[in-house]
N, C-alpha and C. Protein backbone atom coordinates (compact mmCIF):
# COMPACT_ATOMS: atom_id res chain seq x y z
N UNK A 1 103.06 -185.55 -84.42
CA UNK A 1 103.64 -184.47 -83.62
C UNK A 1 105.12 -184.27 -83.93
N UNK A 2 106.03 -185.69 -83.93
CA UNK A 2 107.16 -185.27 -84.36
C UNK A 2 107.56 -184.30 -85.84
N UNK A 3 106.57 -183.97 -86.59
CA UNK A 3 106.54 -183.90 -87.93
C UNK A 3 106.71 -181.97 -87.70
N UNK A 4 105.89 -181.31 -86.52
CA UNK A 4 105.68 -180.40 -86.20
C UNK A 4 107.02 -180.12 -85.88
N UNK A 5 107.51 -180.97 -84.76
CA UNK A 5 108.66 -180.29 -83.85
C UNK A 5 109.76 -180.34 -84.85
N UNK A 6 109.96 -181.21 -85.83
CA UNK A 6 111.00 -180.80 -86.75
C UNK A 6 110.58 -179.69 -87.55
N UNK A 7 109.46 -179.51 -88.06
CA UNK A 7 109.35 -178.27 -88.74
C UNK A 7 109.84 -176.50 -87.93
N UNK A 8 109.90 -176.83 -86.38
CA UNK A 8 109.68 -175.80 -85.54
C UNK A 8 111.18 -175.63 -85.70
N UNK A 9 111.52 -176.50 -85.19
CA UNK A 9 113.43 -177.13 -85.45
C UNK A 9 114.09 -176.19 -86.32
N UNK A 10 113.39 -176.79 -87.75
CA UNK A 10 114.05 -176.16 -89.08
C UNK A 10 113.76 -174.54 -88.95
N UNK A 11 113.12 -174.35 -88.49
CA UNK A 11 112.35 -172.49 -88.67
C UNK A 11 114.02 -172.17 -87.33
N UNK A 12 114.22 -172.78 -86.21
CA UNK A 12 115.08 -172.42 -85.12
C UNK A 12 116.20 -172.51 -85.79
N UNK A 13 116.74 -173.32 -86.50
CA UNK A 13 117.58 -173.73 -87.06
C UNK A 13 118.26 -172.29 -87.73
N UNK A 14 117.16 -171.94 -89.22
CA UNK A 14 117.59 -170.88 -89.71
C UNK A 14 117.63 -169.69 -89.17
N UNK A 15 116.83 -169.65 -88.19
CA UNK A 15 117.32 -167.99 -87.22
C UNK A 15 118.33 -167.97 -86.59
N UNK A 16 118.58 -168.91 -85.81
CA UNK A 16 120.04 -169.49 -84.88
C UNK A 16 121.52 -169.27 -86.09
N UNK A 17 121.18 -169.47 -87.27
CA UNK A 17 122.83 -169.85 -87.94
C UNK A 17 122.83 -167.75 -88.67
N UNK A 18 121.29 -167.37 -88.84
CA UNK A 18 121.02 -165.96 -89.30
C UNK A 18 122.12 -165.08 -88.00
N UNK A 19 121.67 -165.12 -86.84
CA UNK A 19 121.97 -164.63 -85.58
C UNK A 19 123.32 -164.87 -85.41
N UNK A 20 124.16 -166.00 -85.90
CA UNK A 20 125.57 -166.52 -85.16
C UNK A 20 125.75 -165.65 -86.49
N UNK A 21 125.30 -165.85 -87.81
CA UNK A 21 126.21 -165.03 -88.99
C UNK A 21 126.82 -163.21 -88.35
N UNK A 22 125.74 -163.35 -87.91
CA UNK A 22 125.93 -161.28 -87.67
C UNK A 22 126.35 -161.47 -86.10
N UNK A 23 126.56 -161.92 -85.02
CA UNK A 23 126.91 -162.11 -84.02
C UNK A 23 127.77 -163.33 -83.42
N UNK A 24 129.24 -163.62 -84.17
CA UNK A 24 129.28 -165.40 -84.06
C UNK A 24 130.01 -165.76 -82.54
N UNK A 25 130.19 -164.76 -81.82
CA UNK A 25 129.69 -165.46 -79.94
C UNK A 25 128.29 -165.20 -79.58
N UNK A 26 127.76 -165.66 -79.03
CA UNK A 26 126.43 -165.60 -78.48
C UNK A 26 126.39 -166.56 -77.46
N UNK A 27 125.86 -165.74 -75.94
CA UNK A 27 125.56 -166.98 -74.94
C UNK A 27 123.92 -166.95 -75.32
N UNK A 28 123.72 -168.23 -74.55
CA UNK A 28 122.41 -169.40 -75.18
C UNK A 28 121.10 -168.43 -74.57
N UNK A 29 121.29 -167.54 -73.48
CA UNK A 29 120.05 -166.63 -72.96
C UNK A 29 119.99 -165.84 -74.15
N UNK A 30 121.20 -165.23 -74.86
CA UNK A 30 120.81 -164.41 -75.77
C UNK A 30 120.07 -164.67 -77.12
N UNK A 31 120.56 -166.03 -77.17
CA UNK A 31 119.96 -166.62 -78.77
C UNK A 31 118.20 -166.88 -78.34
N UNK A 32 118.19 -167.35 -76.95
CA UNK A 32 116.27 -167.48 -76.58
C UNK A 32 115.64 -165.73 -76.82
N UNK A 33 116.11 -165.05 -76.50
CA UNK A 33 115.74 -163.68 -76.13
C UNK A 33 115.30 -163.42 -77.35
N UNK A 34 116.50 -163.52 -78.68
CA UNK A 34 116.17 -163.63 -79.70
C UNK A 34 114.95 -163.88 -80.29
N UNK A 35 115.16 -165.65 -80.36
CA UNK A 35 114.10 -166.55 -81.33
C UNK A 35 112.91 -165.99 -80.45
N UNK A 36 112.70 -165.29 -78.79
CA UNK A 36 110.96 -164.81 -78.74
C UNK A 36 110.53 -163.53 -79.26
N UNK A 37 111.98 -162.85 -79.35
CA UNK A 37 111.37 -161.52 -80.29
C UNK A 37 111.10 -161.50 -81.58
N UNK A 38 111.29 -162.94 -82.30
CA UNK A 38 111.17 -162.74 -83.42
C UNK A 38 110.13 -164.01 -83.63
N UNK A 39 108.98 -163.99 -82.30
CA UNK A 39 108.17 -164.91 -82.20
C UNK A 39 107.92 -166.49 -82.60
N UNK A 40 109.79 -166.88 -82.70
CA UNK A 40 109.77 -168.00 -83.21
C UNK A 40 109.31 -169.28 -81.60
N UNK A 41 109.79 -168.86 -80.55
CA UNK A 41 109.66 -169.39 -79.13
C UNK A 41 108.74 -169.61 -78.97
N UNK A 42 107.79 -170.78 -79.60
CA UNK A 42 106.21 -170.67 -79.37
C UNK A 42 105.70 -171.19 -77.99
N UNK A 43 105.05 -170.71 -77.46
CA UNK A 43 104.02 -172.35 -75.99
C UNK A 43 103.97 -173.59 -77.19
N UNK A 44 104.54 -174.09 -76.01
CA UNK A 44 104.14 -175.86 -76.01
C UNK A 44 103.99 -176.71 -75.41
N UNK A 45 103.65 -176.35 -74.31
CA UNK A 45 102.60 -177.12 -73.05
C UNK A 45 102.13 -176.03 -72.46
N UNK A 46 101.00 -176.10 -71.62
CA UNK A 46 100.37 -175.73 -70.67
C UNK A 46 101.03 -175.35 -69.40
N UNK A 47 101.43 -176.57 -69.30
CA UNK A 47 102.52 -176.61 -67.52
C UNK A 47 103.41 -175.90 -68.08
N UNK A 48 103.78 -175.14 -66.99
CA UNK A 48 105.37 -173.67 -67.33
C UNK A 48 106.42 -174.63 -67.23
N UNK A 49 106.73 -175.69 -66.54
CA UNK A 49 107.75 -175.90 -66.19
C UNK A 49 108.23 -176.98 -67.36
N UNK A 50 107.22 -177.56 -67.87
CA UNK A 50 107.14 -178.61 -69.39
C UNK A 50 107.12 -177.48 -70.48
N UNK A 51 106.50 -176.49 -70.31
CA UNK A 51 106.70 -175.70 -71.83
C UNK A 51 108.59 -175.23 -71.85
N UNK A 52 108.67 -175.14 -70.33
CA UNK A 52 109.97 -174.30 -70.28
C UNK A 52 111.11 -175.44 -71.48
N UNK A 53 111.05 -176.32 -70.80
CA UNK A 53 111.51 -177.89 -70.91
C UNK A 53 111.51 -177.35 -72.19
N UNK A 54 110.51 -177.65 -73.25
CA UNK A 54 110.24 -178.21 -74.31
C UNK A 54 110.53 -176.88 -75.11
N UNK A 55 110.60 -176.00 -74.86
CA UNK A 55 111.37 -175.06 -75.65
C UNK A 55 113.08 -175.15 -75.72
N UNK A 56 113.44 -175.20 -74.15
CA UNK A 56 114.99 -175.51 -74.36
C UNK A 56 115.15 -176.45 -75.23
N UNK A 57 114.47 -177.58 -74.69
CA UNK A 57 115.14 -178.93 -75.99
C UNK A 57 115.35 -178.63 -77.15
N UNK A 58 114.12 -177.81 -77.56
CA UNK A 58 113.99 -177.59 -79.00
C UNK A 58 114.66 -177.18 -79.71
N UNK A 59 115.79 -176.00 -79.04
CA UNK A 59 116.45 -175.03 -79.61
C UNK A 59 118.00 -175.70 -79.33
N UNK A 60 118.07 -176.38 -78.14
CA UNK A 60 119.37 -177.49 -78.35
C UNK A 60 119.28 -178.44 -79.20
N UNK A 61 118.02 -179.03 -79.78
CA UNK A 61 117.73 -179.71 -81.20
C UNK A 61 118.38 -178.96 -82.30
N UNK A 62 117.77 -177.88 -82.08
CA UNK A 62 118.38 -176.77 -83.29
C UNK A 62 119.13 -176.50 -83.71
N UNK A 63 120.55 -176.49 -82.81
CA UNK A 63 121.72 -176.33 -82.60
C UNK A 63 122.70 -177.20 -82.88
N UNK A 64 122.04 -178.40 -82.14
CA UNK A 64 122.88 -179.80 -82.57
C UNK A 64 123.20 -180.31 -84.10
N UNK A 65 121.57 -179.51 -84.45
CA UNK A 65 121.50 -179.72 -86.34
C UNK A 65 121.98 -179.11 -86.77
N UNK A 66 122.33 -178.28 -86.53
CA UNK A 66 123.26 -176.73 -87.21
C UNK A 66 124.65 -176.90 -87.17
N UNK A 67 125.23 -178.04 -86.05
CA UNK A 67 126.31 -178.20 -85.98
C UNK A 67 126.51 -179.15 -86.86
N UNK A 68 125.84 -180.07 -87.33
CA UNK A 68 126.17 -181.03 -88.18
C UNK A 68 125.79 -180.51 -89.20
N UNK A 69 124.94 -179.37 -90.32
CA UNK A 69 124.94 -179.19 -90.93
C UNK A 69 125.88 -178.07 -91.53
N UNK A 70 126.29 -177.29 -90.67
CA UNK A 70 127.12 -176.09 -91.00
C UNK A 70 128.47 -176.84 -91.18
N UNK A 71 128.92 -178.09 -90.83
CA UNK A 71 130.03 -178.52 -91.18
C UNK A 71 130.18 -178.54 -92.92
N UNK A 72 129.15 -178.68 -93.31
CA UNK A 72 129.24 -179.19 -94.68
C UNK A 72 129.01 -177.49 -95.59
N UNK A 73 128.98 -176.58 -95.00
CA UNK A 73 129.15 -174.64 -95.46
C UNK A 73 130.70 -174.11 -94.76
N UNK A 74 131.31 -175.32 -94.51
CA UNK A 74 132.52 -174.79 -94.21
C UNK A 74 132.73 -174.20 -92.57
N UNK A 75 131.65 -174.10 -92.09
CA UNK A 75 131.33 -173.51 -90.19
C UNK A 75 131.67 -174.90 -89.34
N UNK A 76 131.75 -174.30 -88.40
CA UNK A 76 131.75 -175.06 -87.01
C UNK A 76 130.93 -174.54 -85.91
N UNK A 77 130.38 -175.07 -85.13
CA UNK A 77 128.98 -174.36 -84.45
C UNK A 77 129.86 -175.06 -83.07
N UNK A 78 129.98 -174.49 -81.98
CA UNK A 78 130.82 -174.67 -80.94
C UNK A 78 129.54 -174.86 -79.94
N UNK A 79 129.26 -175.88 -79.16
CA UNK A 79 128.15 -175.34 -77.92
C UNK A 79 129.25 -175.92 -77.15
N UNK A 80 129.37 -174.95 -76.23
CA UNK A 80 130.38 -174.66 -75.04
C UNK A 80 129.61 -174.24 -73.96
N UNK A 81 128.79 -175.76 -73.16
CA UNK A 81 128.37 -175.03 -72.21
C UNK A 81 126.93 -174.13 -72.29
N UNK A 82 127.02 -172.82 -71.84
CA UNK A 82 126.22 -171.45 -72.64
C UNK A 82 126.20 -170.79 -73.64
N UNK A 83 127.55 -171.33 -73.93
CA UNK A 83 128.09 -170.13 -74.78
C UNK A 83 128.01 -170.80 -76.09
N UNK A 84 127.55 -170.16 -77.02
CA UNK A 84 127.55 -170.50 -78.61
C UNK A 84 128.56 -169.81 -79.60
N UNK A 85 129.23 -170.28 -80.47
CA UNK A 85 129.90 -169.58 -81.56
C UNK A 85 130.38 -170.39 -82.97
N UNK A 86 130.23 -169.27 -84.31
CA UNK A 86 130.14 -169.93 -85.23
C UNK A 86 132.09 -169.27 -85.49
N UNK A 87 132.05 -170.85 -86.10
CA UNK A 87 133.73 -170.06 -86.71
C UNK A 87 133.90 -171.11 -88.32
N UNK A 88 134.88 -170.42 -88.91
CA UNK A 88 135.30 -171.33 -89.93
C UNK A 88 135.66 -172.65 -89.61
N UNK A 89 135.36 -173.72 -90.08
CA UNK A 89 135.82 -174.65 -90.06
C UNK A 89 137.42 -175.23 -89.78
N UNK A 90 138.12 -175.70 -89.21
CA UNK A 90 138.97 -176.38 -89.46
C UNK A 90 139.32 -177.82 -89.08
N UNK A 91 139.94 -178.53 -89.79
CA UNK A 91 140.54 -179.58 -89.56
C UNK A 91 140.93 -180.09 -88.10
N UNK A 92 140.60 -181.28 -87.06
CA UNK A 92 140.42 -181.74 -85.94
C UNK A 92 140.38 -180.53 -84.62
N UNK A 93 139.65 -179.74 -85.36
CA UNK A 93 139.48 -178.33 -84.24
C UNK A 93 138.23 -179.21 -83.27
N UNK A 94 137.87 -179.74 -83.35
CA UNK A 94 136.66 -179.84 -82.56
C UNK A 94 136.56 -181.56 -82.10
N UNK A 95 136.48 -181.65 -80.66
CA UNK A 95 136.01 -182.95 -80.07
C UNK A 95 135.02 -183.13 -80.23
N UNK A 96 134.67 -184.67 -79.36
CA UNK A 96 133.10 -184.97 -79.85
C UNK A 96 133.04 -185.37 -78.45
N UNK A 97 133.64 -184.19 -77.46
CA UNK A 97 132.87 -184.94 -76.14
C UNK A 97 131.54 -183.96 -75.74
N UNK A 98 131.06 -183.65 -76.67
CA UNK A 98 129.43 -183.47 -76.56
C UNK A 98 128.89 -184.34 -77.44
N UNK A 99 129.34 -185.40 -77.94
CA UNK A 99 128.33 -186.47 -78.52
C UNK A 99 127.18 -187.14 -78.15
N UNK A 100 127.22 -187.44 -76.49
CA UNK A 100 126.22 -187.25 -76.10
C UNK A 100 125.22 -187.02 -75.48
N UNK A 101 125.91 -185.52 -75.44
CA UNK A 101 124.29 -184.35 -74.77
C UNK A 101 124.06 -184.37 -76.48
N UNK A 102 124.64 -184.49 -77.98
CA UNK A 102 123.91 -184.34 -79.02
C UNK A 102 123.13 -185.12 -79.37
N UNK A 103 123.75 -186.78 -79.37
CA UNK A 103 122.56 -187.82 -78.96
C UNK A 103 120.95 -187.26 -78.40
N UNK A 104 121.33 -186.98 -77.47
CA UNK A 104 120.10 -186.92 -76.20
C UNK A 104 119.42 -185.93 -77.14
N UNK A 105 120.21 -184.63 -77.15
CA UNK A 105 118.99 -183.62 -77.90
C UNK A 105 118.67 -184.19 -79.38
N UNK A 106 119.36 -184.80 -80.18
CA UNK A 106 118.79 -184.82 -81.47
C UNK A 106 117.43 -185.78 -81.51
N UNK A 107 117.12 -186.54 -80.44
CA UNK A 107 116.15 -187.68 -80.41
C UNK A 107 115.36 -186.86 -80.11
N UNK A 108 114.00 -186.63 -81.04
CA UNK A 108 112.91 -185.79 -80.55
C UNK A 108 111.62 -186.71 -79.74
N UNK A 109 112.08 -187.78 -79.43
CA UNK A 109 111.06 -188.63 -78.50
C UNK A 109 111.50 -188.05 -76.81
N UNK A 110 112.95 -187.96 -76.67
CA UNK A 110 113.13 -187.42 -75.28
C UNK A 110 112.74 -185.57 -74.90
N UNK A 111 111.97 -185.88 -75.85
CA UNK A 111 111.33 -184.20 -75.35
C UNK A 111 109.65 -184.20 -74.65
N UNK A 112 109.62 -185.77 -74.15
CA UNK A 112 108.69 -186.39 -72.86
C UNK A 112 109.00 -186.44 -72.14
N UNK A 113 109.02 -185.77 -70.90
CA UNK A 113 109.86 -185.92 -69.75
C UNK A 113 108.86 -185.65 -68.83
N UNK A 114 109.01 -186.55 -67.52
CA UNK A 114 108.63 -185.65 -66.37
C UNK A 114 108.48 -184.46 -65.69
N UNK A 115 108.38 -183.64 -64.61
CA UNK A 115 108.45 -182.75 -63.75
C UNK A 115 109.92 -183.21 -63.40
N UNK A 116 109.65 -184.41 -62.65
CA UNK A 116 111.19 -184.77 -61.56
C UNK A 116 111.81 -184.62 -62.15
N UNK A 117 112.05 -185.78 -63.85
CA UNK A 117 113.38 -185.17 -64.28
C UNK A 117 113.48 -184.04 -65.29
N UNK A 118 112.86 -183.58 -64.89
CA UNK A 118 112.96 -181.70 -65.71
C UNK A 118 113.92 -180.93 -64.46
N UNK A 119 113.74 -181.39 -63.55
CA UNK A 119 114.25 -180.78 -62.00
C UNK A 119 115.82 -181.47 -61.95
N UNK A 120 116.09 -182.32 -62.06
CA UNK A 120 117.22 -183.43 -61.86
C UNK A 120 117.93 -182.90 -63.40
N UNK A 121 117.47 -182.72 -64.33
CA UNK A 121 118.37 -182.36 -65.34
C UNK A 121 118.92 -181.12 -65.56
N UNK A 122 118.10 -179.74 -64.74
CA UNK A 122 118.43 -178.74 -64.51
C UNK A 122 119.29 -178.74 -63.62
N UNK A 123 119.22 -179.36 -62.54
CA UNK A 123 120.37 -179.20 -61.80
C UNK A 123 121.66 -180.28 -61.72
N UNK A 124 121.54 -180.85 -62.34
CA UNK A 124 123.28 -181.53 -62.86
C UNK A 124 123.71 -180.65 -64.24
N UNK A 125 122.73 -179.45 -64.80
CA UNK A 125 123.49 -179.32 -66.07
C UNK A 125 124.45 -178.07 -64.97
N UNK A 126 123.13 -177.39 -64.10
CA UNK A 126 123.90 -176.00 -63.09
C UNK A 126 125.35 -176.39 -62.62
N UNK A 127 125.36 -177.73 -61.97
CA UNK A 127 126.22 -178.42 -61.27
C UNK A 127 127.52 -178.35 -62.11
N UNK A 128 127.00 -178.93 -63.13
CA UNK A 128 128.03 -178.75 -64.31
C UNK A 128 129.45 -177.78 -64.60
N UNK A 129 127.86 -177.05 -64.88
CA UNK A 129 128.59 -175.53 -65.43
C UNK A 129 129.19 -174.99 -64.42
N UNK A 130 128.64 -174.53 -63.09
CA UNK A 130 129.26 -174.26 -61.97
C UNK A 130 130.39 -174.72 -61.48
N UNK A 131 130.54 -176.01 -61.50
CA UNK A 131 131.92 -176.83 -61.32
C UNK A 131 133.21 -176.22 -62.67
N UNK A 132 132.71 -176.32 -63.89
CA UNK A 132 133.61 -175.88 -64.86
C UNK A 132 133.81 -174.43 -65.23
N UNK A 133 133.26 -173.37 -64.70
CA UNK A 133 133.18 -171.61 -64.41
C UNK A 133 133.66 -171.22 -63.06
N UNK A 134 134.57 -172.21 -62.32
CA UNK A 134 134.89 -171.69 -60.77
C UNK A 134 134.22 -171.05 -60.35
N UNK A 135 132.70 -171.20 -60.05
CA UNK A 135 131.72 -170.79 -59.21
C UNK A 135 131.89 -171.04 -57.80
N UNK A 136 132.54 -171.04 -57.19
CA UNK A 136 132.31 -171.88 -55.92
C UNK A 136 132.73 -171.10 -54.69
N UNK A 137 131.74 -171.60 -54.09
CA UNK A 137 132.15 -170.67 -52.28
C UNK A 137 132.17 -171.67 -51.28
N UNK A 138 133.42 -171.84 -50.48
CA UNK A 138 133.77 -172.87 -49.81
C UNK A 138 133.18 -171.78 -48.29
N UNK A 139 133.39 -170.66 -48.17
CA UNK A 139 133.05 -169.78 -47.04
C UNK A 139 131.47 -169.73 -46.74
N UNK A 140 131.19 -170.37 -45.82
CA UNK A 140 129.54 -170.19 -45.11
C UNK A 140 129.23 -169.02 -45.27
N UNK A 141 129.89 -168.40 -44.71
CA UNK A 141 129.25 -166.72 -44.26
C UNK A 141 128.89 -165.76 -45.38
N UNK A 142 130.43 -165.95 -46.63
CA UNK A 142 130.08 -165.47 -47.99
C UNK A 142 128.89 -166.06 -48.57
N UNK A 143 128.42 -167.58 -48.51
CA UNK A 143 127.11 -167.97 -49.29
C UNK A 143 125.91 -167.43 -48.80
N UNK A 144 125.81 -167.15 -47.32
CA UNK A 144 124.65 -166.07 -46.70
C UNK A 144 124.66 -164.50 -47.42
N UNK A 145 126.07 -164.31 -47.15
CA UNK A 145 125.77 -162.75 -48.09
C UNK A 145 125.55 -162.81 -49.74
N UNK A 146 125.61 -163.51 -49.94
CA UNK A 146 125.58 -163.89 -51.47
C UNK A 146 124.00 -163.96 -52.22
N UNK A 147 123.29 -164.22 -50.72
CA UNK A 147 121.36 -164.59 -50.85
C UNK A 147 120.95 -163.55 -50.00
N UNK A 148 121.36 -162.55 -49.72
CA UNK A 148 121.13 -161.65 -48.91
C UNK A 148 120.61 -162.35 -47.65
N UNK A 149 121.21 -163.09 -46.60
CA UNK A 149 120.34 -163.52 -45.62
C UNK A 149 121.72 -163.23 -44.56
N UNK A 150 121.13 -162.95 -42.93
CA UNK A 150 122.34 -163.01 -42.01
C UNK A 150 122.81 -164.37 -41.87
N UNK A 151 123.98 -164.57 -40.74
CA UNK A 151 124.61 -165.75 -41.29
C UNK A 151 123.64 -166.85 -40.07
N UNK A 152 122.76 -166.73 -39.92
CA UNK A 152 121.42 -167.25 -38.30
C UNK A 152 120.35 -167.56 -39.31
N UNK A 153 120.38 -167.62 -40.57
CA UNK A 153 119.09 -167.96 -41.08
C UNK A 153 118.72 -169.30 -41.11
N UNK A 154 117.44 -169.52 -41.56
CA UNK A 154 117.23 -171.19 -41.53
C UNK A 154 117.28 -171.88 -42.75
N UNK A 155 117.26 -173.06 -43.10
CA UNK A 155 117.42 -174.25 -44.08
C UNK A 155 116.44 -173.20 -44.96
N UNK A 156 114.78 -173.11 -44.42
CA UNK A 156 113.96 -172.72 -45.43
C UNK A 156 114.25 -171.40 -45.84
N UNK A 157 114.73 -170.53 -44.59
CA UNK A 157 114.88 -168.99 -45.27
C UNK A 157 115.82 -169.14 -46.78
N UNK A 158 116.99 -170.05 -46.76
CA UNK A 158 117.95 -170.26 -47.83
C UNK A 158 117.07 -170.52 -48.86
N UNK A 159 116.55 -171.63 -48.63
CA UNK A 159 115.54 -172.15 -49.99
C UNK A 159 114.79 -170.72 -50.63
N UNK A 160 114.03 -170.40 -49.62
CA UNK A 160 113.25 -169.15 -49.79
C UNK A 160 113.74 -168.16 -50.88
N UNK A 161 115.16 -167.79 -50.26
CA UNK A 161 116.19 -166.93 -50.68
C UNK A 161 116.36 -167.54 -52.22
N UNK A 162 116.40 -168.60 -52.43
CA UNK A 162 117.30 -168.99 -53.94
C UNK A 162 116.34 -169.20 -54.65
N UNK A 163 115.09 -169.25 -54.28
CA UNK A 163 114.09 -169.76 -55.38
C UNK A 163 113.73 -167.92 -55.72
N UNK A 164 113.57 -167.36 -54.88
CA UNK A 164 113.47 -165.75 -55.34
C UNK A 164 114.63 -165.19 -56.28
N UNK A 165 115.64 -165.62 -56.31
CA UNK A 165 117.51 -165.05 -57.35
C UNK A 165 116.98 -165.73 -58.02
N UNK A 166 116.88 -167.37 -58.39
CA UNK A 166 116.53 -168.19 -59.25
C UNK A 166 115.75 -167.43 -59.96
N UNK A 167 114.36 -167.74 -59.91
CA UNK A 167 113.17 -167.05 -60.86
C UNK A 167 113.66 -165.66 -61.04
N UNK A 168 114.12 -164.55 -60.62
CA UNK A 168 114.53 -163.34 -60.81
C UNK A 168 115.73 -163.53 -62.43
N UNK A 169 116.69 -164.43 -61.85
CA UNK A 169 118.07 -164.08 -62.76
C UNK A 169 118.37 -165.35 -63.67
N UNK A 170 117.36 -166.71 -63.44
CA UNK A 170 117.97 -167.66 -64.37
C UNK A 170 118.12 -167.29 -65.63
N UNK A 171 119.32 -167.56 -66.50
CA UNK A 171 119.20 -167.43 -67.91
C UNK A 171 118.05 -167.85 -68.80
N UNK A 172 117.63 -169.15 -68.50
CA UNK A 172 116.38 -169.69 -69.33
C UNK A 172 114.81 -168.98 -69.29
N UNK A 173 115.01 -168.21 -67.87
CA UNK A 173 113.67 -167.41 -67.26
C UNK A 173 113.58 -166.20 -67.49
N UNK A 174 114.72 -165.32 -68.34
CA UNK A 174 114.63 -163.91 -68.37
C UNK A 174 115.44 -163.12 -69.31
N UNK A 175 115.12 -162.26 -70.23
CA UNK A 175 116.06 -161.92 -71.24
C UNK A 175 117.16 -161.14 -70.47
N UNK A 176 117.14 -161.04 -69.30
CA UNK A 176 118.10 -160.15 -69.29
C UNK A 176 119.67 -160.95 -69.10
N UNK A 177 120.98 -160.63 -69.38
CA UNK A 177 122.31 -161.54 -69.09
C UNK A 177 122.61 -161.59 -67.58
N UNK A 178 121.95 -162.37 -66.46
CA UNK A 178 121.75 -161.98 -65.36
C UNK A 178 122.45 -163.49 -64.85
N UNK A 179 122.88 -164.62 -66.28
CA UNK A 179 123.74 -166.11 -65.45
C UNK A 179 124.51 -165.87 -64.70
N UNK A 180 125.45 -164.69 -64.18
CA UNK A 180 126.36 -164.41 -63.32
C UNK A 180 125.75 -164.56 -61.89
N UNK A 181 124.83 -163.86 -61.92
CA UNK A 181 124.44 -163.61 -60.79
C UNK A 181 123.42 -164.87 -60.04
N UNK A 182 122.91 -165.60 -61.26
CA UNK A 182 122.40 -167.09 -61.04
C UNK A 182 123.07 -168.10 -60.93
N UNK A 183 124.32 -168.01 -61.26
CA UNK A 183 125.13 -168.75 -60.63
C UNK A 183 126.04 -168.92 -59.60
N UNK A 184 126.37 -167.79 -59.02
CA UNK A 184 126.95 -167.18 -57.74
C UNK A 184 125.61 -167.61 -56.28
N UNK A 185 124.51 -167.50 -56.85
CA UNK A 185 123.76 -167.73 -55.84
C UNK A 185 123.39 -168.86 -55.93
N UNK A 186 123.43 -169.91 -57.21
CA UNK A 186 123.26 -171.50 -57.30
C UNK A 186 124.59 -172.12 -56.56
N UNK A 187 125.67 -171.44 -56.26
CA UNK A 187 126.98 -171.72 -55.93
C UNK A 187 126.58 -171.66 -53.93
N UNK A 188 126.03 -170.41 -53.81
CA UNK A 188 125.98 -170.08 -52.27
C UNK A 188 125.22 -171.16 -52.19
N UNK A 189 124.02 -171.50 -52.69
CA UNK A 189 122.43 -172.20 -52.20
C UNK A 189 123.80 -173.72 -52.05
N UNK A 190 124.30 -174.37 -53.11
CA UNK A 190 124.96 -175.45 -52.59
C UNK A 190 125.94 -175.52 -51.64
N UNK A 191 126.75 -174.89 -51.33
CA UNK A 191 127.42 -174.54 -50.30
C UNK A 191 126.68 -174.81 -48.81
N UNK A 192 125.68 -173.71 -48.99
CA UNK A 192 124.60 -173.70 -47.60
C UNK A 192 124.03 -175.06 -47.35
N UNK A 193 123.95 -175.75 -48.74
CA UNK A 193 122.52 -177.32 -48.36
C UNK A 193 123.89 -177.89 -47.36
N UNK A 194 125.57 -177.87 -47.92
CA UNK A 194 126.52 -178.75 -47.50
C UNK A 194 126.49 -178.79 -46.24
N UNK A 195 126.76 -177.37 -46.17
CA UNK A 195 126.57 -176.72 -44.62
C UNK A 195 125.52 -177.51 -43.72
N UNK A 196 124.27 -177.61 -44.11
CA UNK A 196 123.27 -177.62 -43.15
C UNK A 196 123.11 -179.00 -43.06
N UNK A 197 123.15 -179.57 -44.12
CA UNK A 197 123.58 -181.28 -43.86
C UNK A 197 124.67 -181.79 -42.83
N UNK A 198 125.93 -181.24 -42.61
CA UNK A 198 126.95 -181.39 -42.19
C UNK A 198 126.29 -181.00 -40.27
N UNK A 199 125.71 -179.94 -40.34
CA UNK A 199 125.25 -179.93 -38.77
C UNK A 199 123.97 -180.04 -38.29
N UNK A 200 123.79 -180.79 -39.20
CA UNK A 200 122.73 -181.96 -38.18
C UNK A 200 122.75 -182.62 -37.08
């Protein structure tokens, strides 16, 4: 099987560095949107939430290789987060404090994962990004208007509320550039859990 997923790799590989040549910012919803129109995004599990998985990995596999290989064509492959971009190379332009989320993705054995931590890794990467994009709403009342709910709703109406924006606007779930708006409401939904923990 591993023999496959590198071959899938290498096929992601060359569309990903094709795509940064003629476009060299690209956020990471746009490069998926891509590789399925050009039917490279194949199923690879059954379960949605493991195929979802196992496609992201794949294409952060992809990427990670591209970054180490485009060093040696003179490029630099930047993953920032969402955001992707190819630039000329230069001399100590680039840290290695993604060494290792590259670790993690280049090992094609950790593309076995659970449900739980398919859930737990999605949301420390949100956490992440959210923390480093000043996402944040310290105001209760703004995180209700933010999920369309009045400010009297309940624990579940919230949940309710974010799993509907979620599936609607996540980047990984939809070609359209809709992370703004999935993250403003991943921002309210944490805000609200703080909230509702706090008045217990």
């Amino acid at each position: 099987m591993e023999n496959s997923l590198e071959s899938i790799s290498f096929s992601l590989q060359q569309a990903i560095f094709d795509l940064l040549l003629q476009s060299p910012t690209c956020k990471l919803n746009h490069i998926f949107s891509h590789l399925k129109e050009i039917q490279l995004l194949i199923s690879l599990d059954k379960d949605p939430e493991q195929n979802l998985f196992k496609q992201n990995f794949l294409v952060m596999n992809a990427l990670f290789n591209l970054q180490t290989d485009a060093n040696a064509l003179g490029y630099a492959v930047v993953i920032d987060s969402i955001n992707i971009q190819l630039m000329r190379y230069q001399e100590n332009q680039l840290s290695d404090n993604n060494a290792t989320l590259a670790n993690y993705y280049l090992d094609l054995s950790n593309i076995v994962i659970s449900n739980e931590e398919i859930k737990s890794l999605l949301d420390s990467f949100w956490h992440y990004y959210t923390a480093h994009n000043h996402f944040e709403l310290h105001d209760v009342n703004g995180a209700f208007e933010v999920l369309g709910l009045p400010n009297n709703a309940t624990l579940k109406q919230v949940k309710h509320a974010w799993y509907k924006i979620a599936l609607a606007s996540h980047p990984d779930k939809t070609a359209s550039h809709n992370s703004d708006n999935y993250l403003a409401a991943n921002s309210a939904y944490q805000t609200l859990i703080k909230h509702f923990s706090m008045t217990k």
